[in-house]
N, C-alpha and C. Protein backbone atom coordinates (compact mmCIF):
# COMPACT_ATOMS: atom_id res chain seq x y z
N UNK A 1 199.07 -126.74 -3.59
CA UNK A 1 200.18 -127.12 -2.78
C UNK A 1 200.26 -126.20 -1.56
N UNK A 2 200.14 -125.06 -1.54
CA UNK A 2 200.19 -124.08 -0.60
C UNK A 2 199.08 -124.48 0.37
N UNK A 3 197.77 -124.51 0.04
CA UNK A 3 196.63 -124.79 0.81
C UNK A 3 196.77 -126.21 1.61
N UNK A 4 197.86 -127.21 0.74
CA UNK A 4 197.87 -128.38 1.79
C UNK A 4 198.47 -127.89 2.48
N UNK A 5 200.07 -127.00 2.35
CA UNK A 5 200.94 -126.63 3.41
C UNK A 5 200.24 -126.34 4.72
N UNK A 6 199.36 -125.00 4.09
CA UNK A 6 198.47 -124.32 5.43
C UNK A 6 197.89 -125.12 6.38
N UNK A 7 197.28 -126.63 5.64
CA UNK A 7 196.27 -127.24 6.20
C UNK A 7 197.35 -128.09 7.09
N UNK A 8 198.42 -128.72 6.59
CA UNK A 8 200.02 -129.16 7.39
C UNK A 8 200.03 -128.20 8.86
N UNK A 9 200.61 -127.55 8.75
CA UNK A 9 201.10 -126.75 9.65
C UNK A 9 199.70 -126.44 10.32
N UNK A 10 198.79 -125.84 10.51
CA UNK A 10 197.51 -125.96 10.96
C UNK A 10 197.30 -127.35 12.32
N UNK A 11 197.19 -128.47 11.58
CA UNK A 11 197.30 -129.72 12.37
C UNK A 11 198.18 -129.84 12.83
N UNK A 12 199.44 -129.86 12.68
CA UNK A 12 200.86 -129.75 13.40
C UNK A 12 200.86 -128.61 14.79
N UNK A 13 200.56 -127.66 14.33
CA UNK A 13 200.53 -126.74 15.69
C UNK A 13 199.45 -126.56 16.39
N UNK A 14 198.20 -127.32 16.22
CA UNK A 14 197.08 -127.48 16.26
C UNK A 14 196.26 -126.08 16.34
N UNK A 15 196.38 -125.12 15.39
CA UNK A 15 196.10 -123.69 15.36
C UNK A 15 194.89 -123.91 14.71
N UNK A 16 194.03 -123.38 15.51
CA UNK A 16 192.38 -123.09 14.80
C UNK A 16 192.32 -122.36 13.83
N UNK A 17 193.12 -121.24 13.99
CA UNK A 17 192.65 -120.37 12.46
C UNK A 17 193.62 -120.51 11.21
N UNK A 18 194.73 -121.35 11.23
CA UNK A 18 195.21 -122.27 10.26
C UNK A 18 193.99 -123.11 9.75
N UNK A 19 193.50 -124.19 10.53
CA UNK A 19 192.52 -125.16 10.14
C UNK A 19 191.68 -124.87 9.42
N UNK A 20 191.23 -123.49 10.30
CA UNK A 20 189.66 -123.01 9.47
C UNK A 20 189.88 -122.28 8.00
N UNK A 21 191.03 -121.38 7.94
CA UNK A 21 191.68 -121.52 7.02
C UNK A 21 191.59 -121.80 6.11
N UNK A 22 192.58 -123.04 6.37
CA UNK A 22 192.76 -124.66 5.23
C UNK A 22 191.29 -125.01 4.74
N UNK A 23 190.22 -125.00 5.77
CA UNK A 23 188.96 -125.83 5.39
C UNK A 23 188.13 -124.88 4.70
N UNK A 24 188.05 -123.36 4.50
CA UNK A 24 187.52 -122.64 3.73
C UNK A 24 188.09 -122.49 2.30
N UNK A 25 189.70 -122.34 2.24
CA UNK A 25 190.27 -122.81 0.80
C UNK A 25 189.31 -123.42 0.38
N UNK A 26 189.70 -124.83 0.97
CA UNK A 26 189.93 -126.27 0.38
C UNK A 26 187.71 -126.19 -0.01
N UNK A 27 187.20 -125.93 0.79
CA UNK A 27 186.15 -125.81 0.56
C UNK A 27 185.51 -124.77 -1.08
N UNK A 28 186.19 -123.52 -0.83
CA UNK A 28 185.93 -122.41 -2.26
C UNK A 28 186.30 -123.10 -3.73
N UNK A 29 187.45 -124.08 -3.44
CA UNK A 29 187.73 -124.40 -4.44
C UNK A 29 187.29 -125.64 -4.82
N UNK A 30 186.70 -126.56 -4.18
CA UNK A 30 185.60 -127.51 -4.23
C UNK A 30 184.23 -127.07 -5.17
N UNK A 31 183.44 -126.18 -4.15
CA UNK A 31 182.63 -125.45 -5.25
C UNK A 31 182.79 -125.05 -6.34
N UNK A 32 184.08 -124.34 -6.91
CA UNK A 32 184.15 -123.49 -8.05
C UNK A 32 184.50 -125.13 -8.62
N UNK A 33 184.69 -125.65 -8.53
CA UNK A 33 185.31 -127.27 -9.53
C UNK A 33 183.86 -127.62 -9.55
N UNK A 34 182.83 -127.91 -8.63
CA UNK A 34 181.43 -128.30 -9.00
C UNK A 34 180.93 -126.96 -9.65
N UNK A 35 180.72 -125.69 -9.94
CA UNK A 35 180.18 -124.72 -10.69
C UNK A 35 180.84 -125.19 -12.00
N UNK A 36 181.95 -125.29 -11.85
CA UNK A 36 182.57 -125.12 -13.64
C UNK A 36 181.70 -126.44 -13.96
N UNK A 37 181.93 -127.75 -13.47
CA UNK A 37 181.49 -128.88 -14.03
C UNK A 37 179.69 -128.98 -14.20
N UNK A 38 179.03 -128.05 -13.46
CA UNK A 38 177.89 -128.07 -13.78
C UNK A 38 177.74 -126.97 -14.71
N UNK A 39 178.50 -126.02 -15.14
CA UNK A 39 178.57 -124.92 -16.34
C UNK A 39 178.79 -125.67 -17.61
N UNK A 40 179.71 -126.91 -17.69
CA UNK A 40 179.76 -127.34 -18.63
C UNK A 40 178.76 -128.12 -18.99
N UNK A 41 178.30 -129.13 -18.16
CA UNK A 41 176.85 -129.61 -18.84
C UNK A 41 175.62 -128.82 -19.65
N UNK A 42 175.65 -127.65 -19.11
CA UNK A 42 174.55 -126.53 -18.87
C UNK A 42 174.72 -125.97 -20.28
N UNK A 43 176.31 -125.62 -20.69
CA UNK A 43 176.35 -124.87 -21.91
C UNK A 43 177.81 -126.17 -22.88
N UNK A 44 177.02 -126.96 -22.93
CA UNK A 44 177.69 -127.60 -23.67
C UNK A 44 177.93 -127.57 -25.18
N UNK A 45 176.82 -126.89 -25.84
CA UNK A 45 176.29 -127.04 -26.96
C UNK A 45 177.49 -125.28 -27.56
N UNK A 46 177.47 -124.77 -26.82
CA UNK A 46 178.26 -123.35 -26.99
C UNK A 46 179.70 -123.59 -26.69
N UNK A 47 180.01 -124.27 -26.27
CA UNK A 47 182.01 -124.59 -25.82
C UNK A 47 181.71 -125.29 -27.09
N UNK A 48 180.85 -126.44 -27.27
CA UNK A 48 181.48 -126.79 -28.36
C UNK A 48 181.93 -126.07 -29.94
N UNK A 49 180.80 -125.13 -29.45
CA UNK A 49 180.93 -123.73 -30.92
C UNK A 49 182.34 -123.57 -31.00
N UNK A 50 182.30 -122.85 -29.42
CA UNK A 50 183.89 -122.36 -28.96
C UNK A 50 184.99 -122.31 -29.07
N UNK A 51 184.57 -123.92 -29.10
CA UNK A 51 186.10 -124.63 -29.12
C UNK A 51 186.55 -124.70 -30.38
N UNK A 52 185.77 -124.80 -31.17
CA UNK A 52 185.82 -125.63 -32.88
C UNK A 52 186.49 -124.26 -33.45
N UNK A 53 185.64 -122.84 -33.09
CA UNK A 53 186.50 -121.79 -33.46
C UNK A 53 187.84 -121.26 -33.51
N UNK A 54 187.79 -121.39 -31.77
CA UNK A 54 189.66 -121.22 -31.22
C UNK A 54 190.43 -121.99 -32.11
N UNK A 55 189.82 -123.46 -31.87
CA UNK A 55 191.04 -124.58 -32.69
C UNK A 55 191.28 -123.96 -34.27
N UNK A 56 190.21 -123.79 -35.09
CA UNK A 56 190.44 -123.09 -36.22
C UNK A 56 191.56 -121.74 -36.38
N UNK A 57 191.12 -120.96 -35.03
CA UNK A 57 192.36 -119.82 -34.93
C UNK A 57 193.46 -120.36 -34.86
N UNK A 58 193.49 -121.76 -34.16
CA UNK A 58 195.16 -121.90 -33.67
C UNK A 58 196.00 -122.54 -34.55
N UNK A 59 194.90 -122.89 -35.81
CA UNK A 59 195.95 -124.03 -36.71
C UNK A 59 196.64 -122.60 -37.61
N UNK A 60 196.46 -121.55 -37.08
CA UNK A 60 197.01 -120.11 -38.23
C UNK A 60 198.50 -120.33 -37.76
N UNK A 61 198.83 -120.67 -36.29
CA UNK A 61 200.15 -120.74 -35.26
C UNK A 61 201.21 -121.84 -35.58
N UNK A 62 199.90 -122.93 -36.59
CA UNK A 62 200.96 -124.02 -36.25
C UNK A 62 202.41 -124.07 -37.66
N UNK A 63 203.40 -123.98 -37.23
CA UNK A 63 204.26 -123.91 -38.09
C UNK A 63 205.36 -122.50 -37.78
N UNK A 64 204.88 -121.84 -36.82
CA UNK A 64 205.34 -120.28 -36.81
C UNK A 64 206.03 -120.40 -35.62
N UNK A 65 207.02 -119.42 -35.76
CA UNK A 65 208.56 -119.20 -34.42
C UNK A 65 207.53 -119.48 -33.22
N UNK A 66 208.21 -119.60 -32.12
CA UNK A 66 207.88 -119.96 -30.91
C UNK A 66 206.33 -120.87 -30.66
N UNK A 67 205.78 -121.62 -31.74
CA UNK A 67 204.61 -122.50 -31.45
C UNK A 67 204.91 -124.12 -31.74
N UNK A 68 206.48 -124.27 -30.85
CA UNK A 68 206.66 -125.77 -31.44
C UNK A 68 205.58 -127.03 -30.59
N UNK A 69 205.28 -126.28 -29.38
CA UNK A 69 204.21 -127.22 -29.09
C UNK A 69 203.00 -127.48 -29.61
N UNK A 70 202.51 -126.35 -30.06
CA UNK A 70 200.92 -126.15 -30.79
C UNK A 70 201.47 -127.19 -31.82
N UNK A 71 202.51 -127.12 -33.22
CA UNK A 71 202.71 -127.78 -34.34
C UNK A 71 202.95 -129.33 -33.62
N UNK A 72 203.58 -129.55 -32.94
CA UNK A 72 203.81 -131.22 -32.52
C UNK A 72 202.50 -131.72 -32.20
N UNK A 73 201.94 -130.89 -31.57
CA UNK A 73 200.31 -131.63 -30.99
C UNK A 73 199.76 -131.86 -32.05
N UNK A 74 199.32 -130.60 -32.98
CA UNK A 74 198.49 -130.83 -34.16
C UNK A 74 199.23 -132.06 -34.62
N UNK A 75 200.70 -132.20 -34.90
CA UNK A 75 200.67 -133.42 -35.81
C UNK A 75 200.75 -134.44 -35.25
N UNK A 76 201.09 -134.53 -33.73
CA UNK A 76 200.03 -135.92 -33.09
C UNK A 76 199.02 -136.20 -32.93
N UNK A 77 198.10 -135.80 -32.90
CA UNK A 77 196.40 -135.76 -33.07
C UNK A 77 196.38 -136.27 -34.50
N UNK A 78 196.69 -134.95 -35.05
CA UNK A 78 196.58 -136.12 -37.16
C UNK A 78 196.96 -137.53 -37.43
N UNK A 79 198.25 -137.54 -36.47
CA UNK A 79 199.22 -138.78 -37.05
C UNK A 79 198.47 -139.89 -35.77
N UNK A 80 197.74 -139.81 -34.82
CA UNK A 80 197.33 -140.90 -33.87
C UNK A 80 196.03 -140.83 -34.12
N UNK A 81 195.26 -139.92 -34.14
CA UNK A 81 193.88 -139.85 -34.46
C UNK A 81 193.26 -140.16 -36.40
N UNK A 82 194.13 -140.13 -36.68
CA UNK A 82 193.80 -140.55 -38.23
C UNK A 82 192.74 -139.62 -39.07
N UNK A 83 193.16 -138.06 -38.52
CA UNK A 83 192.58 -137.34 -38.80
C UNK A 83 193.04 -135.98 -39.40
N UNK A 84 192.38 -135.22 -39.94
CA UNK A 84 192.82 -133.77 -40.70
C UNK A 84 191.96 -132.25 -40.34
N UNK A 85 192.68 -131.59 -40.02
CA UNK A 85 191.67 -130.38 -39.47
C UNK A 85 190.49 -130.38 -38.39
N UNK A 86 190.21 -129.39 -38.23
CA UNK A 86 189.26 -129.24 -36.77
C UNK A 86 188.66 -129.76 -37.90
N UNK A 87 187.35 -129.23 -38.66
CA UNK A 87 186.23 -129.83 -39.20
C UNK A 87 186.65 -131.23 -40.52
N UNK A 88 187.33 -130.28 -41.10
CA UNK A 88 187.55 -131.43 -42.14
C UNK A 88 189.28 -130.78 -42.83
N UNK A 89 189.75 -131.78 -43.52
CA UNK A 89 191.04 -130.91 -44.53
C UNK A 89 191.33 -129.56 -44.88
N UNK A 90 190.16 -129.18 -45.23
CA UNK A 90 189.73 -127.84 -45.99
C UNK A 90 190.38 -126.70 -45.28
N UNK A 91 190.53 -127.11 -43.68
CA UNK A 91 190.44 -126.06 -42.95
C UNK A 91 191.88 -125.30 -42.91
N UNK A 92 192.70 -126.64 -43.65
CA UNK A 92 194.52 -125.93 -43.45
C UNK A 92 194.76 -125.25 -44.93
N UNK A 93 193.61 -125.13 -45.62
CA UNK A 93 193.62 -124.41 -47.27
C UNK A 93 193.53 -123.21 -46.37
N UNK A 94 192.56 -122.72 -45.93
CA UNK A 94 192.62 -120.97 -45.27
C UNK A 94 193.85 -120.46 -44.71
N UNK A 95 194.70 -121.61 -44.24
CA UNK A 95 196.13 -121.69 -42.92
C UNK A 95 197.09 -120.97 -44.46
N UNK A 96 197.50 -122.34 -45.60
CA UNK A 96 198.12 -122.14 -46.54
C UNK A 96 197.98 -121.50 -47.37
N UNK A 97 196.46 -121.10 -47.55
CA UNK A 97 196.20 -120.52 -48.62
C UNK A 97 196.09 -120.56 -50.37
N UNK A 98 196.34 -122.47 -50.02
CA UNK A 98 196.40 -122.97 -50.83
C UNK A 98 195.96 -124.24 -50.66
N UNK A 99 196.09 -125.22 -51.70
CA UNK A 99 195.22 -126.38 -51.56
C UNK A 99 196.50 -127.01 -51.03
N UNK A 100 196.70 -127.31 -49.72
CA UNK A 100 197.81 -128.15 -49.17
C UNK A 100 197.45 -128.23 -47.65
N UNK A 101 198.12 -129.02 -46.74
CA UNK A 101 197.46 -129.69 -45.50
C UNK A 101 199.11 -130.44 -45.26
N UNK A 102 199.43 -130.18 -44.07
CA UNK A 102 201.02 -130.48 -43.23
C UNK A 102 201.03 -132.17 -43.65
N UNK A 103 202.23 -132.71 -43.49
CA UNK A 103 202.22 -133.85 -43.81
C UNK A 103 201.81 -134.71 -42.79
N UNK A 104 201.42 -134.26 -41.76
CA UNK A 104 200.94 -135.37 -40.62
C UNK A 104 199.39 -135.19 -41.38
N UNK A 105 198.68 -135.21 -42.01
CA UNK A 105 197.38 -135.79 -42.78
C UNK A 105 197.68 -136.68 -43.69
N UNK A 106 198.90 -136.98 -44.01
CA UNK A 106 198.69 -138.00 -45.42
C UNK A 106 198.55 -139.25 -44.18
N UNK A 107 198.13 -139.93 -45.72
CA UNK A 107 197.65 -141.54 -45.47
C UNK A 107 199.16 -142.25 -44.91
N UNK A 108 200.00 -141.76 -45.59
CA UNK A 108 201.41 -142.83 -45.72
C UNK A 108 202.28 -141.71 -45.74
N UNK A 109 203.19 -141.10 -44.48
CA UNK A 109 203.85 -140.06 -44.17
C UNK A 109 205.06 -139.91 -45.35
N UNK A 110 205.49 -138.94 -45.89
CA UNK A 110 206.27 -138.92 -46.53
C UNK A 110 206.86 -137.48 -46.72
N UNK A 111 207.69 -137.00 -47.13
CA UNK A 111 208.09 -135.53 -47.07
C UNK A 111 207.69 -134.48 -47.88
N UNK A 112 206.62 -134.02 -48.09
CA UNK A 112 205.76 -132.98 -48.89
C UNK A 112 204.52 -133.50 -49.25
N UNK A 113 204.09 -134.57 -48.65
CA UNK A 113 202.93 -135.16 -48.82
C UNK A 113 201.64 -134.34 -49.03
N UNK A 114 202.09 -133.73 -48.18
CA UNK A 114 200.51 -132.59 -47.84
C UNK A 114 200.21 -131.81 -49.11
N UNK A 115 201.47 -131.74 -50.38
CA UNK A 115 201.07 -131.22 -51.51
C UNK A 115 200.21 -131.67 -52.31
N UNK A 116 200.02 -133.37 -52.32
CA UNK A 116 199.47 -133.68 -53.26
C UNK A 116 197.87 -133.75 -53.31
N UNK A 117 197.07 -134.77 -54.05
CA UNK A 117 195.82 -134.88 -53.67
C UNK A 117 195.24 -135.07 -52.86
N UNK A 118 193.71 -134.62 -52.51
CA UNK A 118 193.03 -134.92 -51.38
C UNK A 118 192.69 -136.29 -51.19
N UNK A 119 193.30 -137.33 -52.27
CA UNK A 119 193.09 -138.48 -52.03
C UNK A 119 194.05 -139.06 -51.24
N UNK A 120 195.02 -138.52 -50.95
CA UNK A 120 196.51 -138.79 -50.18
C UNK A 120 196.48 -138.61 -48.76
N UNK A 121 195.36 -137.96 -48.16
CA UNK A 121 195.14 -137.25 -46.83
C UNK A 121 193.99 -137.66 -46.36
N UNK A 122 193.74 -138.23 -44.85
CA UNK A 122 193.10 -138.32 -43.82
C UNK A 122 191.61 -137.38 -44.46
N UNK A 123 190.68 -137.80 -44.46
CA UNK A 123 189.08 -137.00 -44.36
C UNK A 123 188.35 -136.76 -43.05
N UNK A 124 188.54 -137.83 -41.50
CA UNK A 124 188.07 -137.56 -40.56
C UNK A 124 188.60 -136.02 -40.00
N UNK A 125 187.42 -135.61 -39.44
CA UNK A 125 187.48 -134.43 -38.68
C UNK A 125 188.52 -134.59 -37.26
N UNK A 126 189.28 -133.88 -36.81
CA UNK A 126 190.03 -134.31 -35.75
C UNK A 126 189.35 -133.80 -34.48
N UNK A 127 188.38 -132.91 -35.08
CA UNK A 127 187.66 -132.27 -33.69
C UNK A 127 186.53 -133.30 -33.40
N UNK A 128 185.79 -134.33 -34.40
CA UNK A 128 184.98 -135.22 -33.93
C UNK A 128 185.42 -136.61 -33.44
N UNK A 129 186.66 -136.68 -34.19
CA UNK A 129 187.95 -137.99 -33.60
C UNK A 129 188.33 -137.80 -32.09
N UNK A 130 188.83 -136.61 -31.86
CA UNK A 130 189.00 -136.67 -30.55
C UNK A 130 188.04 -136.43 -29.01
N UNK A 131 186.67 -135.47 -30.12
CA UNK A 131 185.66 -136.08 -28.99
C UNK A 131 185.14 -137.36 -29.16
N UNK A 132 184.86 -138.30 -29.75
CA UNK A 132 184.87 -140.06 -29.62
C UNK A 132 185.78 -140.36 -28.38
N UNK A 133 187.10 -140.20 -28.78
CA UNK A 133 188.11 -140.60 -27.79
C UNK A 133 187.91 -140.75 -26.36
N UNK A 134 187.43 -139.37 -26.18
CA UNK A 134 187.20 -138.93 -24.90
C UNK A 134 185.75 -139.52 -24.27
N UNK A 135 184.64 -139.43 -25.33
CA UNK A 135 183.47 -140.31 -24.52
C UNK A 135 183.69 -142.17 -24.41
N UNK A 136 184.46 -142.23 -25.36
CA UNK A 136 185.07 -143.75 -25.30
C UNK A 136 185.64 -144.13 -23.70
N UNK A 137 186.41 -142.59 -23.21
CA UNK A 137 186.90 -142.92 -21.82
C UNK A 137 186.35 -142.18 -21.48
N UNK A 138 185.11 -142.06 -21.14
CA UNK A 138 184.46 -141.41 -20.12
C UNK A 138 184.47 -141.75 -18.84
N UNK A 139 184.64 -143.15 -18.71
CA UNK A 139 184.43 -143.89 -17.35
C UNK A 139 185.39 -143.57 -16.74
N UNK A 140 186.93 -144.04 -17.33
CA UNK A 140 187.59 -143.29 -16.78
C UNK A 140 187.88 -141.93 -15.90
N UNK A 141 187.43 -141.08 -16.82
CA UNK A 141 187.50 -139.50 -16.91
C UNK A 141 186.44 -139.52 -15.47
N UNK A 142 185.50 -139.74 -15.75
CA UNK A 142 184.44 -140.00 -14.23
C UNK A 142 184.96 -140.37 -13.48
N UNK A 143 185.76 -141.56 -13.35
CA UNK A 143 186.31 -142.15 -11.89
C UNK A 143 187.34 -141.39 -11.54
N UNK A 144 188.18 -140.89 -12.37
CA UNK A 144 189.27 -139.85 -11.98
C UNK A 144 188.24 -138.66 -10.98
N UNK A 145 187.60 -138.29 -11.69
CA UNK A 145 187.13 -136.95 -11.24
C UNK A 145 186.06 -137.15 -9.74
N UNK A 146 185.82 -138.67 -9.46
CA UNK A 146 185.40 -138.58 -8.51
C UNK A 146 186.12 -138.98 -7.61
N UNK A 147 187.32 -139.63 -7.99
CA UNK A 147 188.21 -139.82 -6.47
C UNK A 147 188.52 -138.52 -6.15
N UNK A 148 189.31 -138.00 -7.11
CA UNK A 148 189.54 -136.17 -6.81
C UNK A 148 188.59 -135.96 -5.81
N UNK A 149 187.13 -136.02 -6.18
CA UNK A 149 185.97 -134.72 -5.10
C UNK A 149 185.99 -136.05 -4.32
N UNK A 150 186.62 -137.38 -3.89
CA UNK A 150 186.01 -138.10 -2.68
C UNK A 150 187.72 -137.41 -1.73
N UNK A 151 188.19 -137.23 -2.00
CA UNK A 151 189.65 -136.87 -1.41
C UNK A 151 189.61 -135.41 -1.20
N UNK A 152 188.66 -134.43 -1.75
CA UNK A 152 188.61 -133.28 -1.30
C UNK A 152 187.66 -133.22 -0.43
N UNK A 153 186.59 -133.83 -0.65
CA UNK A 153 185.48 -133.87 0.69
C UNK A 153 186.37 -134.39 1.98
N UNK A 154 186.96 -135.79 2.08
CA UNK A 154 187.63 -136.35 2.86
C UNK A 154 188.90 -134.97 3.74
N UNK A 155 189.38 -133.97 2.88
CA UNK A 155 189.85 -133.22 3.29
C UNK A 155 189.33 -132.54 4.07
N UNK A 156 188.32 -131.95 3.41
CA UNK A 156 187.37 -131.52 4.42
C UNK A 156 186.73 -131.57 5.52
N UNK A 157 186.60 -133.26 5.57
CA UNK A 157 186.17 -133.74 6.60
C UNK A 157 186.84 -134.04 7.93
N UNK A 158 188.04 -134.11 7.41
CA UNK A 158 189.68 -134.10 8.84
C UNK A 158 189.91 -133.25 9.33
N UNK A 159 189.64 -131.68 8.42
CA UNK A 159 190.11 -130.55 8.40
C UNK A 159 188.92 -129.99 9.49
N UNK A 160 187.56 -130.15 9.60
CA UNK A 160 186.83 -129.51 10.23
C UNK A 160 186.52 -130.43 11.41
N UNK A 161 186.76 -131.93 11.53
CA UNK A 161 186.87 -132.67 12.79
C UNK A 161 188.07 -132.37 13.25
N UNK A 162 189.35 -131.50 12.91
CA UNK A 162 190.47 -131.77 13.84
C UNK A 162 189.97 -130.25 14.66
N UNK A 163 189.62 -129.02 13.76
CA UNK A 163 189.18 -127.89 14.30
C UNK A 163 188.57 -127.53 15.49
N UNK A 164 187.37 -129.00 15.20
CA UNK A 164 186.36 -128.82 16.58
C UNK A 164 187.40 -129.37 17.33
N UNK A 165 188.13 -130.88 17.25
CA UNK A 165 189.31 -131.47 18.38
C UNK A 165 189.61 -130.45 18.84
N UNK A 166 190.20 -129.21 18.51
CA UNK A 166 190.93 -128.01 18.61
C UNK A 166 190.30 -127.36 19.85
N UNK A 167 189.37 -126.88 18.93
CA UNK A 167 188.85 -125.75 20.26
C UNK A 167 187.72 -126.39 21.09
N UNK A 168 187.28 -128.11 20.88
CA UNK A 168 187.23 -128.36 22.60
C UNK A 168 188.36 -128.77 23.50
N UNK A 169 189.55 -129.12 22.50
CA UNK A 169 190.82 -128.91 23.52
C UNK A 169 191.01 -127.60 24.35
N UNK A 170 190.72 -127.07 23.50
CA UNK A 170 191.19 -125.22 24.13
C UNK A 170 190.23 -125.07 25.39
N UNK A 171 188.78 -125.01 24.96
CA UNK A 171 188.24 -125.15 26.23
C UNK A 171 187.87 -126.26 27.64
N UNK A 172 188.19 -127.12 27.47
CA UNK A 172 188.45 -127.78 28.64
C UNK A 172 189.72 -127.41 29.25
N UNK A 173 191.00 -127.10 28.74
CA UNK A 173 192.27 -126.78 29.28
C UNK A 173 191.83 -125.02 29.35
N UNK A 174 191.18 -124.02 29.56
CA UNK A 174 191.20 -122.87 29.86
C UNK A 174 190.36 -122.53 30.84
């Protein structure tokens, strides 16, 4: 938001070193969005380690003072994804410490559900449920991400044609 401001006011007062500015931002942070996205292809196989770990750390949170968002998510993911734990059920026995799993895993929600058998509870993994999801909308996820970089190039491209406007204005009028 700030960097559009700059790039605003820049064109408005037609100030060159506003513009150039705006167009070096807007440019650094272009790149670092293509580095990360080519980091992730590159080490895909390791985020996914990554991730599967963290999520395992975070189901220790869910249920505890100040993590009411972490606990609502987990039990929307269970309760929409039709699923139980990052890998499998097992994983909220280490959480409880016992053979039990929150009631957003049962089959048919009910109030202490999660006590009973493992026949009562979801078996899909929620960490392989919700990557499906996501390659399911990939296309999506792609077209989002390329209007984004066609609207930041396009920025770019106003931003460094108004610049030159700029300073061959400056020099013909000096």
């Amino acid at each position: 938001m700030i960097i559009g401001f700059v790039g605003c006011i820049g064109a408005i007062k037609e100030n060159k070193c506003l513009l150039l500015s705006f167009f070096i931002m807007l440019l650094i942070i272009f790149l670092l969005e293509l580095t990360v996205v080519i980091l992730f292809f590159v080490y895909t196989d390791k985020i996914d380690k990554y991730a599967q770990r963290d999520l395992k750390k975070g189901l220790h949170l869910y249920g505890t003072d100040g993590n009411i968002g972490l606990t609502n998510a987990w039990s929307i993911i269970q309760t929409d994804f039709r699923c139980c734990g990052v890998s499998n059920y097992t994983d909220w026995f280490e959480v409880y410490n016992t053979t039990r799993v929150p009631d957003s895993c049962c089959l048919e929600f009910s109030e202490n559900c999660g006590l009973h058998s493992p026949g009562t509870w979801w078996k899909a993994p929620c960490y392989e449920a919700v990557k499906i999801w996501l390659q399911e909308n990939l296309l999506a996820v792609g077209i989002f991400g390329l209007c984004t970089a066609l609207v930041q190039i396009l920025g770019l491209t106003f931003a460094m044609t108004m610049y030159c406007q700029v300073v061959k204005a400056d020099t013909y009028c000096a």
